[in-house]
Protein backbone atom coordinates (compact mmCIF):
# COMPACT_ATOMS: atom_id res chain seq x y z
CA UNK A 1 232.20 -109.06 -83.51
CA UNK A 2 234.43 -109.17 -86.12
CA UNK A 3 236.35 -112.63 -87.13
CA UNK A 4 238.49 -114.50 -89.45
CA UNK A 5 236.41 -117.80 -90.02
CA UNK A 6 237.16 -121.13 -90.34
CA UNK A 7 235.31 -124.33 -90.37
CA UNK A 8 237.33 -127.21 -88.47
CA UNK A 9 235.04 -130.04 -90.14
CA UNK A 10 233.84 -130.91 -93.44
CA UNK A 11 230.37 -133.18 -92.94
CA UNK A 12 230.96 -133.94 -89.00
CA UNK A 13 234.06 -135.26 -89.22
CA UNK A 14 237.45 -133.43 -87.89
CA UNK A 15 239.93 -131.54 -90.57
CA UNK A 16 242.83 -132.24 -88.53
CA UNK A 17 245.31 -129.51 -87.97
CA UNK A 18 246.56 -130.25 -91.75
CA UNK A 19 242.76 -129.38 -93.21
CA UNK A 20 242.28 -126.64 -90.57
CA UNK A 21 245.59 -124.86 -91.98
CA UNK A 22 244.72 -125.16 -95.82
CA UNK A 23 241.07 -124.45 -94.64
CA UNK A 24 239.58 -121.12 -96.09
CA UNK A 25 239.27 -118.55 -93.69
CA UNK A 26 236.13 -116.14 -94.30
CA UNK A 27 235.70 -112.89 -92.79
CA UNK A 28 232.18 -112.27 -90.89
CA UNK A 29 230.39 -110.25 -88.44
CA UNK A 30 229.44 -113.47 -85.80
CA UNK A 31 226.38 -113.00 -83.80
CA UNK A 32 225.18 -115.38 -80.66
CA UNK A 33 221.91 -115.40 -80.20
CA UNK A 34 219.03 -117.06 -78.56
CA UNK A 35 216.25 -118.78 -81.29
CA UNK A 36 213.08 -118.84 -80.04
CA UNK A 37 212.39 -121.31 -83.16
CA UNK A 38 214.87 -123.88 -84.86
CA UNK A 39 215.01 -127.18 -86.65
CA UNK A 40 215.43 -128.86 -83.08
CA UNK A 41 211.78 -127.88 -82.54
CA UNK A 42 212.84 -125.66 -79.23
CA UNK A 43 214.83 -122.58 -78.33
CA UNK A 44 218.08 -123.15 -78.89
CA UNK A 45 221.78 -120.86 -79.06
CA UNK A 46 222.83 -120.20 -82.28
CA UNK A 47 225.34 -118.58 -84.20
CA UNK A 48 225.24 -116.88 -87.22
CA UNK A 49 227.11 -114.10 -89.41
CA UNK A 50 225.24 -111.27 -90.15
CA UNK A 51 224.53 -110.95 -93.87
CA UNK A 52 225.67 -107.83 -95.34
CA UNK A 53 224.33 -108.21 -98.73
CA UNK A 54 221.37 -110.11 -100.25
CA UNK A 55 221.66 -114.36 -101.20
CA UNK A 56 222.74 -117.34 -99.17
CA UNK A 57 224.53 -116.85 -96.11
CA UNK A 58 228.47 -117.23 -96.35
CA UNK A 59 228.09 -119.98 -93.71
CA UNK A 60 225.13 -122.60 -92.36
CA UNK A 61 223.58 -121.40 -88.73
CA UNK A 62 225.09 -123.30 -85.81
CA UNK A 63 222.46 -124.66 -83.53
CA UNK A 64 223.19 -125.65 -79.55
CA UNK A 65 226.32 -123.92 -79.69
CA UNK A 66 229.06 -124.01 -77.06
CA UNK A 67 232.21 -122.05 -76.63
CA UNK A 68 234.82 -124.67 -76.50
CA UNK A 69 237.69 -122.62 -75.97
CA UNK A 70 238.51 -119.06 -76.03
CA UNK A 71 242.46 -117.24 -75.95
CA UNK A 72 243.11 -113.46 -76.04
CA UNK A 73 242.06 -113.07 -80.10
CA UNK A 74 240.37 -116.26 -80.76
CA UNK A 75 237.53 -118.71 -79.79
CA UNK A 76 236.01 -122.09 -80.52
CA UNK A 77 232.44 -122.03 -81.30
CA UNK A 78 230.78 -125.72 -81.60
CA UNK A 79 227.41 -126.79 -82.45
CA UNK A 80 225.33 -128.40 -84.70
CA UNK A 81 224.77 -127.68 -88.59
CA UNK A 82 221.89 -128.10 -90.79
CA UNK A 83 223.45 -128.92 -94.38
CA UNK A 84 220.36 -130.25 -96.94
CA UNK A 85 218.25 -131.33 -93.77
CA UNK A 86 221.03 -133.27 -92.38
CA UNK A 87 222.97 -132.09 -89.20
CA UNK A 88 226.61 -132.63 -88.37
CA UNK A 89 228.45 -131.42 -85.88
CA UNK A 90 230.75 -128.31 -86.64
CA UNK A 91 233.07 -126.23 -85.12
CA UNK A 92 234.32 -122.68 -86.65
CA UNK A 93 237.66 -121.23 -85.27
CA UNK A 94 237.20 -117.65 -85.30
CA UNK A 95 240.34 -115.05 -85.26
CA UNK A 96 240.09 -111.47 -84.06
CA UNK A 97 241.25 -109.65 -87.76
């Protein structure tokens, strides 16, 4: 489905309404999924925007993820990122466009 992205942490730790407002919103196809393979060495739920042309996705894959709250044209989607080996949580409010 199509959304109006935007990431509601920078490195694990919370943007605050402030951040989330000057945050950049990217536009995205988001697909939940099950991952029979991950870096948490099991199957896990993850999210991920479909790439619609070749190179790096527009945003790291969210591992374990959770809806954390959902309205009539948005959602909360929670979970873990991967960002140089590292994770962190993250949490991408997504927008019906």
């Amino acid at each position: 489905m199509h959304f109006e992205i935007r990431r509601m942490r920078r490195y694990g730790k919370s943007l605050g309404r402030a951040g989330l407002d000057k945050a950049p919103a990217l536009r995205g196809d988001v697909w939940v999924r099950m991952a029979s393979t991950s870096p948490l060495n099991r199957p896990t739920l993850i999210a991920e925007i479909l790439k619609t042309i070749p190179g790096e996705p527009i945003l790291p894959t969210l591992h374990d993820v959770q809806i954390h709250g959902m309205a009539t044209n948005a959602l909360v989607i929670t979970g873990i990122e991967f960002i140089d080996g590292v994770a962190y949580s993250q949490s991408w409010h997504c927008r019906v466009t």
